[in-house]
Protein backbone atom coordinates (compact mmCIF):
# COMPACT_ATOMS: atom_id res chain seq x y z
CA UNK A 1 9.03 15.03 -1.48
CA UNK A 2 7.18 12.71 -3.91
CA UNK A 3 5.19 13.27 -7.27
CA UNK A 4 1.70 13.83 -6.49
CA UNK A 5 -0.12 10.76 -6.77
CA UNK A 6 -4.01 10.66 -6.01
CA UNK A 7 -6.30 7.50 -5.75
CA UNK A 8 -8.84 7.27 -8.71
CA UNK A 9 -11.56 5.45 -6.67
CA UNK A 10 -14.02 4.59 -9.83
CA UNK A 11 -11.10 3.01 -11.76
CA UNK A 12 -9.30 1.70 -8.26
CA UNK A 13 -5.99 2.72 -10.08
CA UNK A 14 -3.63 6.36 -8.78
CA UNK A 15 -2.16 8.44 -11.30
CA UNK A 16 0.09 11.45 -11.54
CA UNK A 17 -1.57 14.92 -10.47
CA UNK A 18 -1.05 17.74 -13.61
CA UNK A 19 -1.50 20.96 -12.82
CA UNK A 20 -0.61 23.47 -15.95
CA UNK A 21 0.81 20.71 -17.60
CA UNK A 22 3.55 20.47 -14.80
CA UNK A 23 3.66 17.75 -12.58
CA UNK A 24 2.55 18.47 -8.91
CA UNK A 25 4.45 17.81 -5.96
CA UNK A 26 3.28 16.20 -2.61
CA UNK A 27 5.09 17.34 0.66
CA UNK A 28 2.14 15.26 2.62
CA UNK A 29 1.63 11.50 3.58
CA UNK A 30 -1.05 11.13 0.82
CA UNK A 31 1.39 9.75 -1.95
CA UNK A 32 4.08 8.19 0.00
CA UNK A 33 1.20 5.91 1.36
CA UNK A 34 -0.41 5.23 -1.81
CA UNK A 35 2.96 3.91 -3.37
CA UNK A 36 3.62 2.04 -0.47
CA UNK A 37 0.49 0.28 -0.43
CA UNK A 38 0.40 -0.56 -4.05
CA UNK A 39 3.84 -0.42 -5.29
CA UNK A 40 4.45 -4.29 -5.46
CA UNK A 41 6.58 -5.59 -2.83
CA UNK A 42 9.02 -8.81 -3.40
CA UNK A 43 7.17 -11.86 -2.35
CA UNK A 44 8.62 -13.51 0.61
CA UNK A 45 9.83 -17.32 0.48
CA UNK A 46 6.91 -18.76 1.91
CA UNK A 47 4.41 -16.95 0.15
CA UNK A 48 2.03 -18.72 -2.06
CA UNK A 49 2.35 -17.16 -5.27
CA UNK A 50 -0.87 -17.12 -7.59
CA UNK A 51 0.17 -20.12 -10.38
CA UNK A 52 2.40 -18.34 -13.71
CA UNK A 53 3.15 -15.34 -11.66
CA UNK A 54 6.93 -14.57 -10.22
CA UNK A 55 8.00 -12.97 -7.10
CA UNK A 56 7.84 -9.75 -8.69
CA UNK A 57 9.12 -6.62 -6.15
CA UNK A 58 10.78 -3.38 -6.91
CA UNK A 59 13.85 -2.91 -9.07
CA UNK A 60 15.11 0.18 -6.70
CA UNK A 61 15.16 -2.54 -3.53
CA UNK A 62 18.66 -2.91 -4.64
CA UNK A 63 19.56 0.88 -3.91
CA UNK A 64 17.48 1.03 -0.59
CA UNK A 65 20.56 2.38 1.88
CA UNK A 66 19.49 -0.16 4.44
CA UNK A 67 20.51 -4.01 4.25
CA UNK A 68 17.01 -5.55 3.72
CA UNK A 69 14.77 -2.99 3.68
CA UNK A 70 11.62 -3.07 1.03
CA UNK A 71 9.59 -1.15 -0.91
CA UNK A 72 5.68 -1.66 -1.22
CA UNK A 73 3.53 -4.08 0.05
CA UNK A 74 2.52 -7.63 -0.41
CA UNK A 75 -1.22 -6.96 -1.42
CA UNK A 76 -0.81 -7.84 -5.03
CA UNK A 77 -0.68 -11.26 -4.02
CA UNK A 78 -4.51 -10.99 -2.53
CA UNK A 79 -5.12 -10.30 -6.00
CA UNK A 80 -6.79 -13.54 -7.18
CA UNK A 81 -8.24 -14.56 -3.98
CA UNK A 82 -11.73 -14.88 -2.71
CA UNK A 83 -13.15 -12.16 0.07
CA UNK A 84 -12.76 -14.84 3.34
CA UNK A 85 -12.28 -13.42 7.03
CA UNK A 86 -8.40 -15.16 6.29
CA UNK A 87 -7.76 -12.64 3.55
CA UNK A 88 -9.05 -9.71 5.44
CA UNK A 89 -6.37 -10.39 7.97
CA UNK A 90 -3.84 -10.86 5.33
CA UNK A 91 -4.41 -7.62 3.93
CA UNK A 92 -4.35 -5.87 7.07
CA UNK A 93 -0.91 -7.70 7.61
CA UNK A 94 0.50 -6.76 4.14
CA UNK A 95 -0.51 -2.91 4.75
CA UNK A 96 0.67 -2.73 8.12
CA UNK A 97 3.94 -3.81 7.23
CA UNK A 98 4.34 -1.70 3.73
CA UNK A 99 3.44 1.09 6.46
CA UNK A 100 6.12 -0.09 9.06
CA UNK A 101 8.63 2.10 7.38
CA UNK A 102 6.54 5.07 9.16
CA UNK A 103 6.99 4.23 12.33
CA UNK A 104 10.91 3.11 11.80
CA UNK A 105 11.59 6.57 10.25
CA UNK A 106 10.11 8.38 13.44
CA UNK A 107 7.19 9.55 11.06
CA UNK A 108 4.18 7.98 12.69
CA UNK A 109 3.71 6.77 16.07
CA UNK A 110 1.11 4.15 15.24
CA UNK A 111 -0.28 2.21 12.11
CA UNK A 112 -3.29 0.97 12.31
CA UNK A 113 -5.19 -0.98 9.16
CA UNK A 114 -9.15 -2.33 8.76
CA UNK A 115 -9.44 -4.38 5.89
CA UNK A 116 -13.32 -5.01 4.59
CA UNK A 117 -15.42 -6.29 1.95
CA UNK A 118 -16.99 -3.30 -0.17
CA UNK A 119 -18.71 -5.12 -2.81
CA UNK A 120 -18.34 -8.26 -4.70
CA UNK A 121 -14.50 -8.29 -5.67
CA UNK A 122 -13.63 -4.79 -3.80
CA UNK A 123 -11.86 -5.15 -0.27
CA UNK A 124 -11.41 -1.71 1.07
CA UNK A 125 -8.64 -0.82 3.50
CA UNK A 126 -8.76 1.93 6.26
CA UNK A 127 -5.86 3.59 7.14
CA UNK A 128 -5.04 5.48 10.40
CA UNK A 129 -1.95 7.18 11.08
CA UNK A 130 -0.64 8.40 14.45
CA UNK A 131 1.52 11.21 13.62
CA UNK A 132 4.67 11.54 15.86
CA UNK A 133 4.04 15.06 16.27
CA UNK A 134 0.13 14.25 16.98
CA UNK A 135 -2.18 14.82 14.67
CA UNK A 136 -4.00 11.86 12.51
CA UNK A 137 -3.69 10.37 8.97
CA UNK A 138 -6.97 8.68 8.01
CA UNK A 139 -7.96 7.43 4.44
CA UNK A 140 -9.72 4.96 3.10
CA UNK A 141 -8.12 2.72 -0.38
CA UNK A 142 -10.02 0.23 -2.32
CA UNK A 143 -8.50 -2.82 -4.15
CA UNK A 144 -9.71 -5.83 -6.17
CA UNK A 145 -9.92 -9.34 -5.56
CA UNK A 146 -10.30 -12.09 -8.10
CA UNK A 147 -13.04 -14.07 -5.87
């Protein structure tokens, strides 16, 4: 179970859901995707990293019970680039595999990402989710790019 976290699409930021003044709980796929989309992941060593900016990742990667497993994606390094066919794929790739953990942890049954070009600067990602006990995931998350 995870805090409720829903996707402000006007300010392309989440936030915590209030209800009461108590914090809301999510039982659902909703927030576990959202933080693993854009919860940053730890840049690999052959990514290009954007110049002045570190590998960054998650502090709690160090208490994941699995030898190498990761938290969040890769998409912060898409950040700063310009909206080419190349980076389309690249966020697909990045999604796909901050959703991996869905189909490793008998979740999901299926992942699939389409990344596209919303507007000038806005790359929106669609998300489909094959649900191992058969029913579908879908939502659609928007992100900025620099170019």
């Amino acid at each position: 179970m995870d805090l409720a976290t829903e996707f402000n699409t006007d300010h392309l930021s989440g936030d915590l859901v209030l209800s009461g003044g108590a914090l809301l709980q999510d039982e659902g796929l909703q927030t576990a995707v959202l933080h693993s989309l854009f919860t940053d992941r730890r840049a690999l060593a052959d990514d290009v990293l954007p110049e002045g900016v570190n590998r960054r990742g998650w502090w709690a990667d160090l208490t994941l019970p699995a030898e190498g497993d990761q938290y969040g994606s890769r998409l912060w390094l898409l950040f700063r680039e310009k909206q080419t066919a190349a980076v389309l794929r690249r966020a697909e790739e990045y999604a796909e595999e901050a959703l991996a953990w869905l189909i490793t942890d008998g979740v999901a049954s299926q992942v699939k990402v389409a990344a596209e070009v919303v507007r000038r600067g806005v790359l929106g990602l669609s998300v489909e989710i094959r649900l191992a006990r058969g029913n579908v995931f879908v939502e659609q998350y928007l992100l900025t790019l620099g170019g």
